[in-house]
C-alpha atoms as a PDB file:
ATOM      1  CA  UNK A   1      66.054 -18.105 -11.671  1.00  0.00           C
ATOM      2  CA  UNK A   2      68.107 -17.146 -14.834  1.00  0.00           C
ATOM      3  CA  UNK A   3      66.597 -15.370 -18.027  1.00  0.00           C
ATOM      4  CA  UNK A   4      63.605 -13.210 -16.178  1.00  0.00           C
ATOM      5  CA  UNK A   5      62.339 -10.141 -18.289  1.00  0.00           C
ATOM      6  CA  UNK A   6      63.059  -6.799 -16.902  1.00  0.00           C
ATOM      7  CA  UNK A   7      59.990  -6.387 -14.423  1.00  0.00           C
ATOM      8  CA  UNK A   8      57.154  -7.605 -14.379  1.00  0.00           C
ATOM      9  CA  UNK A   9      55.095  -5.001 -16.867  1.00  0.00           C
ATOM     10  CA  UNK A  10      53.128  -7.446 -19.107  1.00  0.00           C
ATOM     11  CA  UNK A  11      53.524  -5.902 -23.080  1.00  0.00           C
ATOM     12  CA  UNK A  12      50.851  -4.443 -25.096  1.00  0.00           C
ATOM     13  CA  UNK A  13      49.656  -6.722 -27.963  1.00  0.00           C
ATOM     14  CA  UNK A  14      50.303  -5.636 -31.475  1.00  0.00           C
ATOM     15  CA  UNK A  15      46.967  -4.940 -32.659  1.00  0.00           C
ATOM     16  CA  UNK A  16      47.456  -1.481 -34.582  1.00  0.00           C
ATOM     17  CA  UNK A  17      50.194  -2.596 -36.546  1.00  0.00           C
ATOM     18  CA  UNK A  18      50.580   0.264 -39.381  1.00  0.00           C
ATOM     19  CA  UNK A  19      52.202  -1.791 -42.588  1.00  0.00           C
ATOM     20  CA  UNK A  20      56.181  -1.273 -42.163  1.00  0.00           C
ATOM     21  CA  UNK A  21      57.275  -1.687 -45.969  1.00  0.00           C
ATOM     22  CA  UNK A  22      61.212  -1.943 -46.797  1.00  0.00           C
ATOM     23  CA  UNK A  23      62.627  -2.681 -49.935  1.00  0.00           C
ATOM     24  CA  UNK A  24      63.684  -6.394 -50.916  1.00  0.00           C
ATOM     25  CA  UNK A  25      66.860  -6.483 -52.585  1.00  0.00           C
ATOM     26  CA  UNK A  26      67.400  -9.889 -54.240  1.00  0.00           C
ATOM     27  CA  UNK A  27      65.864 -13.027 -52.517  1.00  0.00           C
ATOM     28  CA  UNK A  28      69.251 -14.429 -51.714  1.00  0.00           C
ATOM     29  CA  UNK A  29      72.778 -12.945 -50.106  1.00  0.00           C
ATOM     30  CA  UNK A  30      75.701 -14.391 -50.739  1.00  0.00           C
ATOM     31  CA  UNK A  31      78.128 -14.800 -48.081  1.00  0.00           C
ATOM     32  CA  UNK A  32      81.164 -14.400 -49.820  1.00  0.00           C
ATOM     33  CA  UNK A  33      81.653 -11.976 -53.199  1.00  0.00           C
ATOM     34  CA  UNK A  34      78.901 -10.189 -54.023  1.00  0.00           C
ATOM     35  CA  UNK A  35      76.346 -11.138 -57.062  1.00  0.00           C
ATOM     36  CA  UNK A  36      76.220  -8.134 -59.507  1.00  0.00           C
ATOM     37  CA  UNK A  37      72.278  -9.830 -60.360  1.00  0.00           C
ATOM     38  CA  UNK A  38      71.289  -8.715 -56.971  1.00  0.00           C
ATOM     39  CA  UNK A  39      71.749  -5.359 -57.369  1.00  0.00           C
ATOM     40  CA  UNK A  40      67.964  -4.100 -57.971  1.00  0.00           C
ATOM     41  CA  UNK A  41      65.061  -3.908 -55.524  1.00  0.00           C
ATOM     42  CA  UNK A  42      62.547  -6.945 -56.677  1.00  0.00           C
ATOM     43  CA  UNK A  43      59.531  -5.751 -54.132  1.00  0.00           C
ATOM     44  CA  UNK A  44      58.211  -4.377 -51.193  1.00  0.00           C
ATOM     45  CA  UNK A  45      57.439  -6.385 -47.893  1.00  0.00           C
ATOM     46  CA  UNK A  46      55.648  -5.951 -44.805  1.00  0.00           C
ATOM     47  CA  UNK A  47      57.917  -6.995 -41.932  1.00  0.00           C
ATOM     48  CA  UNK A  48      54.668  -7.001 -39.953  1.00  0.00           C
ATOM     49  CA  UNK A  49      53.115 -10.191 -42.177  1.00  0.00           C
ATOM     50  CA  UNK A  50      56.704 -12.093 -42.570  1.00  0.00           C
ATOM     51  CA  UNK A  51      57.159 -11.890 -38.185  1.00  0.00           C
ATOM     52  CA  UNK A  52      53.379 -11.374 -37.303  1.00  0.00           C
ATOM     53  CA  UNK A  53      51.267 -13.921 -37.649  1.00  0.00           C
ATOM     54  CA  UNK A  54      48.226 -13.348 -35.003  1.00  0.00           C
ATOM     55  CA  UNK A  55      48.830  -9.279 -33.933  1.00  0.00           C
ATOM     56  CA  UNK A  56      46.060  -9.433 -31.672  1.00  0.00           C
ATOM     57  CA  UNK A  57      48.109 -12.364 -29.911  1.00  0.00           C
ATOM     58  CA  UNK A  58      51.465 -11.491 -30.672  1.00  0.00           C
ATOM     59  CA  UNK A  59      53.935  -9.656 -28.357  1.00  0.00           C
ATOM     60  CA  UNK A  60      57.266  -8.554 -27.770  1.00  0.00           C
ATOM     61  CA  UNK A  61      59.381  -8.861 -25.387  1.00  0.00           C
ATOM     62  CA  UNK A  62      62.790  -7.800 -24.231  1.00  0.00           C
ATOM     63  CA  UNK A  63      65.212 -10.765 -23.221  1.00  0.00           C
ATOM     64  CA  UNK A  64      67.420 -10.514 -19.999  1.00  0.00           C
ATOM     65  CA  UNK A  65      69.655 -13.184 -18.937  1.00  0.00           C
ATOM     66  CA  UNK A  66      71.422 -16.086 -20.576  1.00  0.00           C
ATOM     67  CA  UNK A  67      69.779 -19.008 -20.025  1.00  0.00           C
ATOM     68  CA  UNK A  68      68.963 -19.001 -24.098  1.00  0.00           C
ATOM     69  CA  UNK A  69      72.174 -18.464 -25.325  1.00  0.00           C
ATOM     70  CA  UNK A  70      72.711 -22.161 -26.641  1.00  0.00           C
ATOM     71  CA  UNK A  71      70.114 -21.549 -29.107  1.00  0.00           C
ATOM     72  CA  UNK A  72      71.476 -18.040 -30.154  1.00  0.00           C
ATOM     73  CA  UNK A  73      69.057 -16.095 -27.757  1.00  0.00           C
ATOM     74  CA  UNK A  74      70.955 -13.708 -26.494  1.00  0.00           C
ATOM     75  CA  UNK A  75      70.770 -10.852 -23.607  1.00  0.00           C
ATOM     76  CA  UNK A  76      69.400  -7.430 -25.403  1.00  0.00           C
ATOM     77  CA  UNK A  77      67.540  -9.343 -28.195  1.00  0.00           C
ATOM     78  CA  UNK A  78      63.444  -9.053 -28.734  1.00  0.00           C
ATOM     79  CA  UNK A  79      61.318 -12.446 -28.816  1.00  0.00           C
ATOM     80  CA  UNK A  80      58.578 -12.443 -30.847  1.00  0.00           C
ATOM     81  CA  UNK A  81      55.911 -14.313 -28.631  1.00  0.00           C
ATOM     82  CA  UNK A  82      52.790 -15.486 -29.931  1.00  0.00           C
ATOM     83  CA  UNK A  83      49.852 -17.123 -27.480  1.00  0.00           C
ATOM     84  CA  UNK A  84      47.537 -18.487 -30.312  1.00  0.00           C
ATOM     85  CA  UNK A  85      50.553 -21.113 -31.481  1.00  0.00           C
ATOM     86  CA  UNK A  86      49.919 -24.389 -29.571  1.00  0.00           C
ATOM     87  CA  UNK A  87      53.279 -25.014 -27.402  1.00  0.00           C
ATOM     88  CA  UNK A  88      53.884 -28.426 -28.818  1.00  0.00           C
ATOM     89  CA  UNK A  89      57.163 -30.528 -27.540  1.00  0.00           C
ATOM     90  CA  UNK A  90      60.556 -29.027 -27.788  1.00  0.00           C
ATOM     91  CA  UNK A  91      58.738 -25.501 -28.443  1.00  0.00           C
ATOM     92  CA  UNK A  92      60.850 -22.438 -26.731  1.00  0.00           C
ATOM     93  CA  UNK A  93      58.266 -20.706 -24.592  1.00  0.00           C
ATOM     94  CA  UNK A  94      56.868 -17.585 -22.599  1.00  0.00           C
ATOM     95  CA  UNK A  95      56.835 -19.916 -19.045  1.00  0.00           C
ATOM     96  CA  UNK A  96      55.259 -17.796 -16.612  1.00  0.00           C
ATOM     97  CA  UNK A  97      56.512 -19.608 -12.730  1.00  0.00           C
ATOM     98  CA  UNK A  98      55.469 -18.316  -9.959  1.00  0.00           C
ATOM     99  CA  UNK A  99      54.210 -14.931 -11.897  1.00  0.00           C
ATOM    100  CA  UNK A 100      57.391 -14.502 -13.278  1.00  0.00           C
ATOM    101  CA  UNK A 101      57.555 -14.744 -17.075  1.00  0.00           C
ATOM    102  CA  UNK A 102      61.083 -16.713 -18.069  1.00  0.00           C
ATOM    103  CA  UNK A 103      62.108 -18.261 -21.420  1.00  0.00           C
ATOM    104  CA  UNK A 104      62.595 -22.039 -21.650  1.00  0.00           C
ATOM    105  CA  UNK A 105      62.317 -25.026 -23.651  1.00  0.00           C
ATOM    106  CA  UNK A 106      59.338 -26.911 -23.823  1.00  0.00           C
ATOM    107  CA  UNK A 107      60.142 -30.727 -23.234  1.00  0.00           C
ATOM    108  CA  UNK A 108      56.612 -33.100 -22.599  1.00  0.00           C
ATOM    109  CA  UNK A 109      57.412 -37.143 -21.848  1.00  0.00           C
ATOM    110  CA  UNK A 110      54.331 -38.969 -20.827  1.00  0.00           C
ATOM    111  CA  UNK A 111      52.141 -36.036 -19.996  1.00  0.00           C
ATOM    112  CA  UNK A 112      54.891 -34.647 -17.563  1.00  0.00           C
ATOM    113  CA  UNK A 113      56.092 -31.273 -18.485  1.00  0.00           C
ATOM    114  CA  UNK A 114      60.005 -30.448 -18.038  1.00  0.00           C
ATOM    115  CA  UNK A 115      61.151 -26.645 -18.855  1.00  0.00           C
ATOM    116  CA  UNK A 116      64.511 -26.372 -19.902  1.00  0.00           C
ATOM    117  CA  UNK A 117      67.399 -23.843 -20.020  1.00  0.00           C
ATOM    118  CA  UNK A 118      69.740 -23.606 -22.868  1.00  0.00           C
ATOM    119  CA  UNK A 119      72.885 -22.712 -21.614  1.00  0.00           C
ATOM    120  CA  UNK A 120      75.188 -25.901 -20.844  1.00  0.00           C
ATOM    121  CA  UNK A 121      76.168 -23.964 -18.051  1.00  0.00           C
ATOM    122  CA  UNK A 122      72.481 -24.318 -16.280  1.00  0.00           C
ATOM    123  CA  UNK A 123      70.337 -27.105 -14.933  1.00  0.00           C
ATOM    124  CA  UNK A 124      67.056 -28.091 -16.170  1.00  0.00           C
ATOM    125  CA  UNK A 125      63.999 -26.137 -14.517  1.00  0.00           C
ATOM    126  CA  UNK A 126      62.577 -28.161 -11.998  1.00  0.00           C
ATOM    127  CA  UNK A 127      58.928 -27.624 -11.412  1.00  0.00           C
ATOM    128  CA  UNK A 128      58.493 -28.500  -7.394  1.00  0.00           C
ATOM    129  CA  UNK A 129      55.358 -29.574  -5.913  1.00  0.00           C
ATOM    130  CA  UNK A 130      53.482 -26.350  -5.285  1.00  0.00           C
ATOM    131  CA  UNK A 131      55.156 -24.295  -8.065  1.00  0.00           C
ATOM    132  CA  UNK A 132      53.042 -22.401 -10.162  1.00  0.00           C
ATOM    133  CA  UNK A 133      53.539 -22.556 -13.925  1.00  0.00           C
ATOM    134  CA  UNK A 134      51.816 -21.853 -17.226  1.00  0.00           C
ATOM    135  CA  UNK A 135      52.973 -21.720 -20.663  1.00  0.00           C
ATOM    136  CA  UNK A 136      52.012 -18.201 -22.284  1.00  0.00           C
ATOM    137  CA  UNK A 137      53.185 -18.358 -25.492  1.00  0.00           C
ATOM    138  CA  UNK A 138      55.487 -19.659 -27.983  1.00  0.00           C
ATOM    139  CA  UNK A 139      58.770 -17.548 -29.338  1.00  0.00           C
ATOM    140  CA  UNK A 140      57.963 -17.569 -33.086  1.00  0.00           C
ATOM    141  CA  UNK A 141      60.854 -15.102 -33.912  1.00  0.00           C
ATOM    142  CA  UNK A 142      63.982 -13.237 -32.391  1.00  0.00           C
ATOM    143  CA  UNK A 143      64.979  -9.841 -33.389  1.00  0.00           C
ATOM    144  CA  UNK A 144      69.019  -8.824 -33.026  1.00  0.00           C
ATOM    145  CA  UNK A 145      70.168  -5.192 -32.887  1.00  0.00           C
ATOM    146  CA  UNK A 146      73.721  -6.275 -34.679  1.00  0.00           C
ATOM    147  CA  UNK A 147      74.755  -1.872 -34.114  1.00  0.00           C
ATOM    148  CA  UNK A 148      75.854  -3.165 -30.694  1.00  0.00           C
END
């Protein structure tokens, strides 16, 4: 099975978040040459409330694997998973099969459930009779280190 988490260590919910402030500059980029009306700080925000919105539901996890990669999930990257959003069709998930937690992408059609990769390159998850699966959260945000 493609796209399993390191081990299986469950995280630590993000309960004692201190407030981590940085500085806003402008509230747009540009992608080409540079606005000189961008150039001042406008506020302060909490990257905690903009990624966070349950903490005492919300965890992080370390992705491994490219079964994501068609949705710009990639190997090295940190999913924001939150268990108090409803997984609703078409959601990507926290799947846990078999006690092993695994990223896919929630896909319901007449009450039956189908988890799917998303890399062209891999089947669909089939759930077999006597599989074990639950959905433990959904991925609400991804986090990129783009030093690497």
């Amino acid at each position: 099975m493609a796209c399993l988490f390191p081990d299986s260590r469950w995280p630590v919910p993000l309960v004692a978040l201190q407030p981590l402030t940085v500085p806003m500059v402008g509230r747009t980029v540009h992608a080409g040459f540079p606005s000189p009306a961008d150039d001042f700080i406008e506020e302060m925000i909490d990257l905690n409330q903009v990624l966070i919105s349950n903490p005492t539901a919300t965890f992080l996890w370390r992705v491994v694997g490219d079964c994501m990669i068609d949705v710009k999930i990639f190997p090295g990257d940190v999913v924001i998973v939150d268990r108090s959003v409803q997984p609703k069709h078409r959601a990507i998930v926290l799947a846990v099969i078999d006690g092993e937690p695994t990223l896919k992408r929630l896909n319901r059609r007449g009450g039956v459930m189908i988890l799917h990769n998303e890399n062209a390159k891999l089947p669909p998850f089939l759930v077999s009779e006597g599989t074990e699966v639950s959905i433990w959260g959904v991925v609400t945000a991804t986090i990129r280190d783009l030093k690497k």
